[in-house]
Protein backbone atom coordinates (compact mmCIF):
# COMPACT_ATOMS: atom_id res chain seq x y z
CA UNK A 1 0.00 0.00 0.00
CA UNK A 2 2.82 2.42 0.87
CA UNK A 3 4.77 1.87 -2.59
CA UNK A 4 1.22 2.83 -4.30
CA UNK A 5 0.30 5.83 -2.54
CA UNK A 6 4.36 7.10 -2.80
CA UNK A 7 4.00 6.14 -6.40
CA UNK A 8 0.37 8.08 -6.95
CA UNK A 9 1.76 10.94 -5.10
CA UNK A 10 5.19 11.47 -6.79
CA UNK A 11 3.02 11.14 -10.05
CA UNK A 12 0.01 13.38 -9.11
CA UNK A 13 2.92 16.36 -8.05
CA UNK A 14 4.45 15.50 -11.56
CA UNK A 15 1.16 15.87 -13.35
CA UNK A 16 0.39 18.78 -11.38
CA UNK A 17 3.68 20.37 -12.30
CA UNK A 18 4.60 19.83 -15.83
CA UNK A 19 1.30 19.74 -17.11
CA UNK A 20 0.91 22.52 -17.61
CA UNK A 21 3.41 23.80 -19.49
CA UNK A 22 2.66 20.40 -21.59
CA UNK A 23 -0.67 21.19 -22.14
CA UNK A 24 0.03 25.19 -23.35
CA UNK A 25 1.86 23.48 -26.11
CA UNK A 26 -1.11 20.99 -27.24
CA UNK A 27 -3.77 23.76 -26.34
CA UNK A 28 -4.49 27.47 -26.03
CA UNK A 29 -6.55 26.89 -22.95
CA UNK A 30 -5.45 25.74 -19.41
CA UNK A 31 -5.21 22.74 -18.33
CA UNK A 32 -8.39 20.96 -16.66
CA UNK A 33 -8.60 18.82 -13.05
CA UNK A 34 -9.23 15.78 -15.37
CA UNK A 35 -5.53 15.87 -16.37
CA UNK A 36 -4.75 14.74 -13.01
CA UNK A 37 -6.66 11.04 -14.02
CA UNK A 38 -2.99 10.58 -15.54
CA UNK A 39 -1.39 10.36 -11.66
CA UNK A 40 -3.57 7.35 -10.81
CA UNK A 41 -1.71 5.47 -13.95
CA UNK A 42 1.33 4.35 -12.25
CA UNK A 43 -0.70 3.01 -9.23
CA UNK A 44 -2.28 0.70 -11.57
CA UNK A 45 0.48 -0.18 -13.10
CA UNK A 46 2.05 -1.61 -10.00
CA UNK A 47 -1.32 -2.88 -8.81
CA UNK A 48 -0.57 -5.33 -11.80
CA UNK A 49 2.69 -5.77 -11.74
CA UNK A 50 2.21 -7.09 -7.59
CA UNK A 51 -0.69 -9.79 -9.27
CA UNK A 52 0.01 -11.32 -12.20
CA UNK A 53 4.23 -10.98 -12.70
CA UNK A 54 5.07 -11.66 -8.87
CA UNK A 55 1.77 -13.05 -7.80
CA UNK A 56 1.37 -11.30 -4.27
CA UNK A 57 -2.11 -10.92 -4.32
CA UNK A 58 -2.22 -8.96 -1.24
CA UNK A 59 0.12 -6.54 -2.05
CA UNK A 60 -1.56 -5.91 -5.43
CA UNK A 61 -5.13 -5.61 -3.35
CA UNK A 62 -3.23 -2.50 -0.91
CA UNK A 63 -2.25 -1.11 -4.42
CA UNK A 64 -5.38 -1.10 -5.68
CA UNK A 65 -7.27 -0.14 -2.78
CA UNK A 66 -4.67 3.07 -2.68
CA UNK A 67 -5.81 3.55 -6.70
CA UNK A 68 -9.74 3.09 -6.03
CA UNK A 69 -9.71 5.43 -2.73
CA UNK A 70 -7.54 8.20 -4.75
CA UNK A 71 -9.77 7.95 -7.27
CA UNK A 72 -13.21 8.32 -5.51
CA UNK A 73 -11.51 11.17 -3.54
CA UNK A 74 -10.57 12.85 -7.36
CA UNK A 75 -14.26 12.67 -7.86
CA UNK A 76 -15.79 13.73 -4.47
CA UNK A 77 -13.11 16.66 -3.56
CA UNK A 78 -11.91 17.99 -7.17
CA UNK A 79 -13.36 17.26 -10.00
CA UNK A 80 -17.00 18.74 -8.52
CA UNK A 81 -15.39 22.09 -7.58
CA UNK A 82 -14.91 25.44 -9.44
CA UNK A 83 -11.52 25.61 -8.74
CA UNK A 84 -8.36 24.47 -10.68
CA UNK A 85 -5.66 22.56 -8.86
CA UNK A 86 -2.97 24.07 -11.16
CA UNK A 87 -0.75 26.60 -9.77
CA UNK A 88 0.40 27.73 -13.42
């Protein structure tokens, strides 16, 4: 569980970071809160790499508890607001 949520974190402050001067390039508008879907990636990632390479099954059930809770909090906290979580 703690390699997930270090892993969804590290990404989330990467997505948050570079995105978006990333975005500016693809787009003329800002970036949205649905950009930060691309932080939960990783977690999932590892979530299958704990079950079906190394077969840990509860390891890869912590990782993707860590993904599903993130997720659900994206949904109930963020993505409902009027606010942007971009600091660019």
């Amino acid at each position: 569980m703690l390699a997930s949520l270090l892993l969804t974190l590290a990404s989330a402050a990467l997505v948050i970071l570079a995105g978006p001067p990333v975005y500016r390039l693809l787009s003329l508008s800002g970036p949205e809160n649905k950009l930060l879907l691309l932080a939960f990636l990783p977690g999932v990632l590892l979530m299958r790499w704990y079950m079906r390479k190394l077969r840990f099954d509860k390891a890869g059930m912590g990782a993707l508890l860590i993904v599903f809770v993130s997720i659900i909090l994206f949904f109930v906290l963020i993505e409902g607001g009027e606010f942007s979580i971009y600091i660019f």
